[in-house]
PDB file of N, CA and C in Angstrom:
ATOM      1  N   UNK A   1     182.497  56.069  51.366  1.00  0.00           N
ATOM      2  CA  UNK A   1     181.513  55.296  50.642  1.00  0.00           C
ATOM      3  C   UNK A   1     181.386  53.921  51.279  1.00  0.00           C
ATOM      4  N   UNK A   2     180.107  53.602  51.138  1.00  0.00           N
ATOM      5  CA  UNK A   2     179.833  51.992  52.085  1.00  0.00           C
ATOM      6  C   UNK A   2     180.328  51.000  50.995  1.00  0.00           C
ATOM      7  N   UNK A   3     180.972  50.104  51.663  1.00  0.00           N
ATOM      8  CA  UNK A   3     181.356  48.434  50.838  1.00  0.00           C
ATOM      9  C   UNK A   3     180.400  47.846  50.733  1.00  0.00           C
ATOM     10  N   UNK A   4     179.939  47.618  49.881  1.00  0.00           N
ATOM     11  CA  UNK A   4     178.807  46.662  49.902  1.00  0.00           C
ATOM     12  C   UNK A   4     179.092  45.008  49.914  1.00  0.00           C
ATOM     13  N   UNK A   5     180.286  45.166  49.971  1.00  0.00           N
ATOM     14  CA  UNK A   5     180.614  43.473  50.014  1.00  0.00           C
ATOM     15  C   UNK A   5     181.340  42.777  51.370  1.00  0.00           C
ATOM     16  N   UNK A   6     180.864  43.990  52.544  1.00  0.00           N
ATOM     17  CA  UNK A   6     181.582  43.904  53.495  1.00  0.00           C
ATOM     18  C   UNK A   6     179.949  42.480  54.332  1.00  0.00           C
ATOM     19  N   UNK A   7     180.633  41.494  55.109  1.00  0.00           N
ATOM     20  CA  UNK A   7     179.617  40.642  55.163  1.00  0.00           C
ATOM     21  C   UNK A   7     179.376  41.836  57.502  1.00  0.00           C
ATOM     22  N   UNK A   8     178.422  41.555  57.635  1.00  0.00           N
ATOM     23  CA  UNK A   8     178.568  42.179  59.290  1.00  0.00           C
ATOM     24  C   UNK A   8     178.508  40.789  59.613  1.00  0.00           C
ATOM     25  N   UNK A   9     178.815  40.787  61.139  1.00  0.00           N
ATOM     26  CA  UNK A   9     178.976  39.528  62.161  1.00  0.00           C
ATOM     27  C   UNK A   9     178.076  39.754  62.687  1.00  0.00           C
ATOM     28  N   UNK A  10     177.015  38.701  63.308  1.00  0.00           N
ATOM     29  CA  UNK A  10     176.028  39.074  64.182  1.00  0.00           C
ATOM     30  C   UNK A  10     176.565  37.861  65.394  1.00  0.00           C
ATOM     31  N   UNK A  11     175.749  37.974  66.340  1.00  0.00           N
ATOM     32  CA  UNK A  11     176.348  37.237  67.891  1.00  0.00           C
ATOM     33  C   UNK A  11     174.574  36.484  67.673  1.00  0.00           C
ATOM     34  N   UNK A  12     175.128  34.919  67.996  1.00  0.00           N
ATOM     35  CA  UNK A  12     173.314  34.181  68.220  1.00  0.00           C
ATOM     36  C   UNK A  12     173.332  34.009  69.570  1.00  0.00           C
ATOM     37  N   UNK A  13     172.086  35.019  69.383  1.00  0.00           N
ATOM     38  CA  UNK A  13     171.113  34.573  71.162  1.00  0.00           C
ATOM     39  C   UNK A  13     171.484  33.476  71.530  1.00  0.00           C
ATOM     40  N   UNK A  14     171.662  32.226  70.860  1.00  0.00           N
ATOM     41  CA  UNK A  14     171.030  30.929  71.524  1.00  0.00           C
ATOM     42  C   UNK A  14     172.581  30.545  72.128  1.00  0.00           C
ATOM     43  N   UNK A  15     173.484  29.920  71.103  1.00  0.00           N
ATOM     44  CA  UNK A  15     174.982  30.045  71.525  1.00  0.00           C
ATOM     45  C   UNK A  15     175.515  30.999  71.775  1.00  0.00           C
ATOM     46  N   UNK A  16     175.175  32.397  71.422  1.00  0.00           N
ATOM     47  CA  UNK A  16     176.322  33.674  71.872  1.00  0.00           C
ATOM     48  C   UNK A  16     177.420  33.450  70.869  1.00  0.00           C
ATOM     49  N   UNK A  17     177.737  32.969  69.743  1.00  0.00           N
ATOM     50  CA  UNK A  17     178.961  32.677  69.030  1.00  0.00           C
ATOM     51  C   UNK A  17     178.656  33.632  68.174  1.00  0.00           C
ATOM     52  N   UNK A  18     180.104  34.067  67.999  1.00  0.00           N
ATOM     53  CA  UNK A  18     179.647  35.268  65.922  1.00  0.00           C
ATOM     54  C   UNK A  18     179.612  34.054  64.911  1.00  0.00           C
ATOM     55  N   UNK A  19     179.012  35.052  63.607  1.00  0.00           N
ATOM     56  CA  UNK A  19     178.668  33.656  62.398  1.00  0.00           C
ATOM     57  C   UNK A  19     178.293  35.275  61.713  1.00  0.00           C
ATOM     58  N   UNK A  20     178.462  34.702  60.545  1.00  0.00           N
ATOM     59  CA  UNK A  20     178.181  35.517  58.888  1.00  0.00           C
ATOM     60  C   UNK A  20     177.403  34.774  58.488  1.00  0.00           C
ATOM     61  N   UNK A  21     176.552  35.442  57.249  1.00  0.00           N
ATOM     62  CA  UNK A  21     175.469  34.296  56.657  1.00  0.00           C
ATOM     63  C   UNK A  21     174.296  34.738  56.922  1.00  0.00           C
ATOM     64  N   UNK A  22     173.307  33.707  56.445  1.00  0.00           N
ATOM     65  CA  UNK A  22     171.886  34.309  56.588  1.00  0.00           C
ATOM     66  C   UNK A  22     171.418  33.407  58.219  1.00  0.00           C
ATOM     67  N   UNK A  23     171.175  34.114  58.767  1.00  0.00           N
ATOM     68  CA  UNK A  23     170.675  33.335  59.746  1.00  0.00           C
ATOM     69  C   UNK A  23     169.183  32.469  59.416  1.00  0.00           C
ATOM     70  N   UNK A  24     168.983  31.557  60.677  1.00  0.00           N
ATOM     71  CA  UNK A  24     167.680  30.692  60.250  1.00  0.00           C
ATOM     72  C   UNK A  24     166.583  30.858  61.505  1.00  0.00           C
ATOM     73  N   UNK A  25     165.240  30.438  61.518  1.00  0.00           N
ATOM     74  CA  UNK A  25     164.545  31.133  62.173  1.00  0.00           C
ATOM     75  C   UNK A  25     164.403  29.930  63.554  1.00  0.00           C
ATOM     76  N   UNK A  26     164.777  30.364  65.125  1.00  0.00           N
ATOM     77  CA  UNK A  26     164.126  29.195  65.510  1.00  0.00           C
ATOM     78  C   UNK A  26     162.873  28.676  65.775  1.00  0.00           C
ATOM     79  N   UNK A  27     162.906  27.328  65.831  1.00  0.00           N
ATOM     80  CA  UNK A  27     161.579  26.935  65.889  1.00  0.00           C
ATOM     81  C   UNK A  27     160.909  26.726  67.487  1.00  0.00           C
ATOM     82  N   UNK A  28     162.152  27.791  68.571  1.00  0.00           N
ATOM     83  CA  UNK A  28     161.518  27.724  69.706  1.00  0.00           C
ATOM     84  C   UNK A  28     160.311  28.343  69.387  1.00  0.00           C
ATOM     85  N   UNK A  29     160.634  29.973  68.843  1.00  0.00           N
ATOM     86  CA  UNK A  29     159.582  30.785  69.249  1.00  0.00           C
ATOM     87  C   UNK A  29     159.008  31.408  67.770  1.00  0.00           C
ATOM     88  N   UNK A  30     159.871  31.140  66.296  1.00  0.00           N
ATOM     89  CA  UNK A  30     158.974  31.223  65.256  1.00  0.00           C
ATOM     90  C   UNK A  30     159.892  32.372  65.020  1.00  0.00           C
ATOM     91  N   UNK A  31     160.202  33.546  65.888  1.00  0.00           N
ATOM     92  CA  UNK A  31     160.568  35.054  65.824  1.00  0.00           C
ATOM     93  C   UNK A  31     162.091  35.461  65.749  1.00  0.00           C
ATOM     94  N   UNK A  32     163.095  34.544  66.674  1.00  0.00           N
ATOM     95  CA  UNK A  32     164.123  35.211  67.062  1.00  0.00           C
ATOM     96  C   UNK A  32     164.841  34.452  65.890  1.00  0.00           C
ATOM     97  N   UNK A  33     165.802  34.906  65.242  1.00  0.00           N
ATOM     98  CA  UNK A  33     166.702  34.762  64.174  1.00  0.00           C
ATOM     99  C   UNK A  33     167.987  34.209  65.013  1.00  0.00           C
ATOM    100  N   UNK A  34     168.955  32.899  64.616  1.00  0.00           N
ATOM    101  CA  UNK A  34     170.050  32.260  65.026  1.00  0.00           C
ATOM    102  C   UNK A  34     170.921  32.013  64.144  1.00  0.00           C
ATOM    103  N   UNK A  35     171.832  31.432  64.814  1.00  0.00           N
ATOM    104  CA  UNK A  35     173.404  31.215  63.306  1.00  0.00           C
ATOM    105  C   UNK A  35     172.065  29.805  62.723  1.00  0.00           C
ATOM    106  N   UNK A  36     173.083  29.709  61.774  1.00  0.00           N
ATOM    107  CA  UNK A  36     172.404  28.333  61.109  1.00  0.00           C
ATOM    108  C   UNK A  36     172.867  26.702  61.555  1.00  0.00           C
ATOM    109  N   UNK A  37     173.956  27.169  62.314  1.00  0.00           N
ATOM    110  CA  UNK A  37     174.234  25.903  62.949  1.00  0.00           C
ATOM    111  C   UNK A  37     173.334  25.248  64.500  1.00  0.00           C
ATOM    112  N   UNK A  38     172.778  26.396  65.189  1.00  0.00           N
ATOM    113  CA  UNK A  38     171.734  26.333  65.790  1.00  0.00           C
ATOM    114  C   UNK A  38     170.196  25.988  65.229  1.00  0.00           C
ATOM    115  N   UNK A  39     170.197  26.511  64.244  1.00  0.00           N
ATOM    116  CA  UNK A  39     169.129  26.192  63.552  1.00  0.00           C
ATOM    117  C   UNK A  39     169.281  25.027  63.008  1.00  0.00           C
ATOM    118  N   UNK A  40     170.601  24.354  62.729  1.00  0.00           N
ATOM    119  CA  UNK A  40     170.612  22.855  62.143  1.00  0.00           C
ATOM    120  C   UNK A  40     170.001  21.961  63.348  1.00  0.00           C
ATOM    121  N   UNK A  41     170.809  22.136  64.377  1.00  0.00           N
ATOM    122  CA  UNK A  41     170.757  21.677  65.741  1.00  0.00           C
ATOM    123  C   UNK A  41     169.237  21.320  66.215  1.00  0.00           C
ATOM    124  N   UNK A  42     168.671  22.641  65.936  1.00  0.00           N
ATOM    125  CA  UNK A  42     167.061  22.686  66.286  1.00  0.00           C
ATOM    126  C   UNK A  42     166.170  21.473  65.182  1.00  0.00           C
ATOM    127  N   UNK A  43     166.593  21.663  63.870  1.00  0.00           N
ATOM    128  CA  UNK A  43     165.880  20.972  63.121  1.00  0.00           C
ATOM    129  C   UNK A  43     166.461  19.202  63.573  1.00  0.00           C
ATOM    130  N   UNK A  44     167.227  18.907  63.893  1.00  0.00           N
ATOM    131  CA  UNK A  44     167.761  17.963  64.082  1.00  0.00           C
ATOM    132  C   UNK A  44     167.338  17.062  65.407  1.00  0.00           C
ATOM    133  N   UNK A  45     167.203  17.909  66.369  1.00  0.00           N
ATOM    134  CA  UNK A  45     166.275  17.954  67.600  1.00  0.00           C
ATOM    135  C   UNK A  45     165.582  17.507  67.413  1.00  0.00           C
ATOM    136  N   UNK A  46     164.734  18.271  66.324  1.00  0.00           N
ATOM    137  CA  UNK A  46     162.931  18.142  66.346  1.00  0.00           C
ATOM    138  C   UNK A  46     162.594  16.595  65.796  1.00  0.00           C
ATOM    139  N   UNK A  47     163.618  16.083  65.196  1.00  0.00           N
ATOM    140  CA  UNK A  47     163.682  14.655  64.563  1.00  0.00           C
ATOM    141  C   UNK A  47     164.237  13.278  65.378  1.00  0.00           C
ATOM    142  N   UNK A  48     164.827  14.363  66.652  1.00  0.00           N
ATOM    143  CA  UNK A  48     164.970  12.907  67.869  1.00  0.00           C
ATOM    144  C   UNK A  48     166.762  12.716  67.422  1.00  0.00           C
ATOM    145  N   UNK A  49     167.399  13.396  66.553  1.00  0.00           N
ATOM    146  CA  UNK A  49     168.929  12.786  66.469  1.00  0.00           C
ATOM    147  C   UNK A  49     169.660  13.636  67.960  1.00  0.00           C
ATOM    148  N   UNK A  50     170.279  12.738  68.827  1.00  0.00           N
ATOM    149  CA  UNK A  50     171.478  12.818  69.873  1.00  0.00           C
ATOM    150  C   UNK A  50     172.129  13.944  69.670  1.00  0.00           C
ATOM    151  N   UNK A  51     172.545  14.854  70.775  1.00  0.00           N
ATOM    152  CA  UNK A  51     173.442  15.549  70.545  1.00  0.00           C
ATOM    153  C   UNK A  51     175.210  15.527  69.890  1.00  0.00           C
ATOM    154  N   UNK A  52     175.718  14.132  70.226  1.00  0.00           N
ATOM    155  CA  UNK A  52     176.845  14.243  69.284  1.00  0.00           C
ATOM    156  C   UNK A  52     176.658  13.848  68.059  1.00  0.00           C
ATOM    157  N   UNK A  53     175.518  13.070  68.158  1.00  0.00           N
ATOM    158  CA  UNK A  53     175.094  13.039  66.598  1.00  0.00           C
ATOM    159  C   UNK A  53     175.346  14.318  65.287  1.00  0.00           C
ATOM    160  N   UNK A  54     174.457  15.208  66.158  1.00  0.00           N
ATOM    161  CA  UNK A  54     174.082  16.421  65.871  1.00  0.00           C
ATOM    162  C   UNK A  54     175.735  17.052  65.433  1.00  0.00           C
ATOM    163  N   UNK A  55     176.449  17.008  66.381  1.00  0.00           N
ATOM    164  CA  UNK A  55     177.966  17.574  66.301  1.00  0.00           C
ATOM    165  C   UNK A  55     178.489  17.148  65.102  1.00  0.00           C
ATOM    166  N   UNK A  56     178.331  15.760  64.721  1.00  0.00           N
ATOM    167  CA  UNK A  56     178.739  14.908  63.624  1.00  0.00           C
ATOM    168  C   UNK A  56     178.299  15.339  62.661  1.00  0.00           C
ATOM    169  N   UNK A  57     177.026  15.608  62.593  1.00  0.00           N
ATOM    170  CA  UNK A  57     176.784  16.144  61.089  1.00  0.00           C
ATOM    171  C   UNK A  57     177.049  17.943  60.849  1.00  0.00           C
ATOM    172  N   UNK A  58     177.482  18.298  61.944  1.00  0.00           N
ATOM    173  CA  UNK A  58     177.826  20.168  61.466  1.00  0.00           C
ATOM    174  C   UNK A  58     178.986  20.019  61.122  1.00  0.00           C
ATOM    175  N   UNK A  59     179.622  19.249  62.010  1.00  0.00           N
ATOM    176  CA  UNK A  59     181.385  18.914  61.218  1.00  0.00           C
ATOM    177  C   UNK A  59     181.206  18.681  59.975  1.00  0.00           C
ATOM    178  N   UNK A  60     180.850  17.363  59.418  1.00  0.00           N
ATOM    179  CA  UNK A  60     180.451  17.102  57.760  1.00  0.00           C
ATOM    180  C   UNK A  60     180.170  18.090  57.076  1.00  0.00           C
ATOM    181  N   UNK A  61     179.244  18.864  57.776  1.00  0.00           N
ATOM    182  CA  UNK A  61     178.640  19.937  56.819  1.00  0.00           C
ATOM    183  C   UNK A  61     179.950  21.227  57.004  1.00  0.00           C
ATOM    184  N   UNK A  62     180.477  21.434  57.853  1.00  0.00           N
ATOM    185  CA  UNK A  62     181.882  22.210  58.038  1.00  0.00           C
ATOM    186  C   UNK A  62     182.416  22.037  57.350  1.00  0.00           C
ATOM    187  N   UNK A  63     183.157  20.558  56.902  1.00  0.00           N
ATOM    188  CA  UNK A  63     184.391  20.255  56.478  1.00  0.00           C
ATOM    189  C   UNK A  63     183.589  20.270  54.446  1.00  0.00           C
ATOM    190  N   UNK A  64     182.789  20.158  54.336  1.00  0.00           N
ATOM    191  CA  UNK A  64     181.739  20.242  53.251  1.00  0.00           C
ATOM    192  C   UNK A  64     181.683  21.163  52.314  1.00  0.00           C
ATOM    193  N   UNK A  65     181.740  22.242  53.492  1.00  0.00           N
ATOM    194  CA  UNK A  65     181.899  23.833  53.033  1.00  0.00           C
ATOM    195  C   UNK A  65     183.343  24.725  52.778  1.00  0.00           C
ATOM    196  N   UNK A  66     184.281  23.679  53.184  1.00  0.00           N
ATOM    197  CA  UNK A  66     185.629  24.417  53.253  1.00  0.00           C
ATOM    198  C   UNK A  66     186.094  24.320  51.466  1.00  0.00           C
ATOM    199  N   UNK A  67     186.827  25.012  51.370  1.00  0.00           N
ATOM    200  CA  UNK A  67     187.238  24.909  49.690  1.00  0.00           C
ATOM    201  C   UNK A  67     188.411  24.113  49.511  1.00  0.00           C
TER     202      UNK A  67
END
């Protein structure tokens, strides 16, 4: 019988890293589905914030999410 509470791993095109979760859509191409930390990255981009910037706030949002 299938688990239904089993989460699958998917691998993102963009980094190649595994991630659980709902993925988010990028806004390269509208189509291809990414982890959401790429997709933070992208939205973050699109607003002109620095790449360690960018690092800075997935950590926050990491350490955010831990219990």
């Amino acid at each position: 019988m299938k688990n239904e509470n089993t989460v699958t791993l998917k691998i993102c095109p963009r980094c190649h890293k595994a991630y659980r979760g709902v993925p988010a859509l990028s806004r390269a191409d509208g189509q291809t589905l990414i982890c959401p930390d790429c997709g933070t990255r992208e939205a973050l981009d699109s607003i002109g914030v620095e790449p360690a910037e960018q690092e800075q706030i997935l950590d926050t949002i990491h350490r955010s999410m831990q219990s």
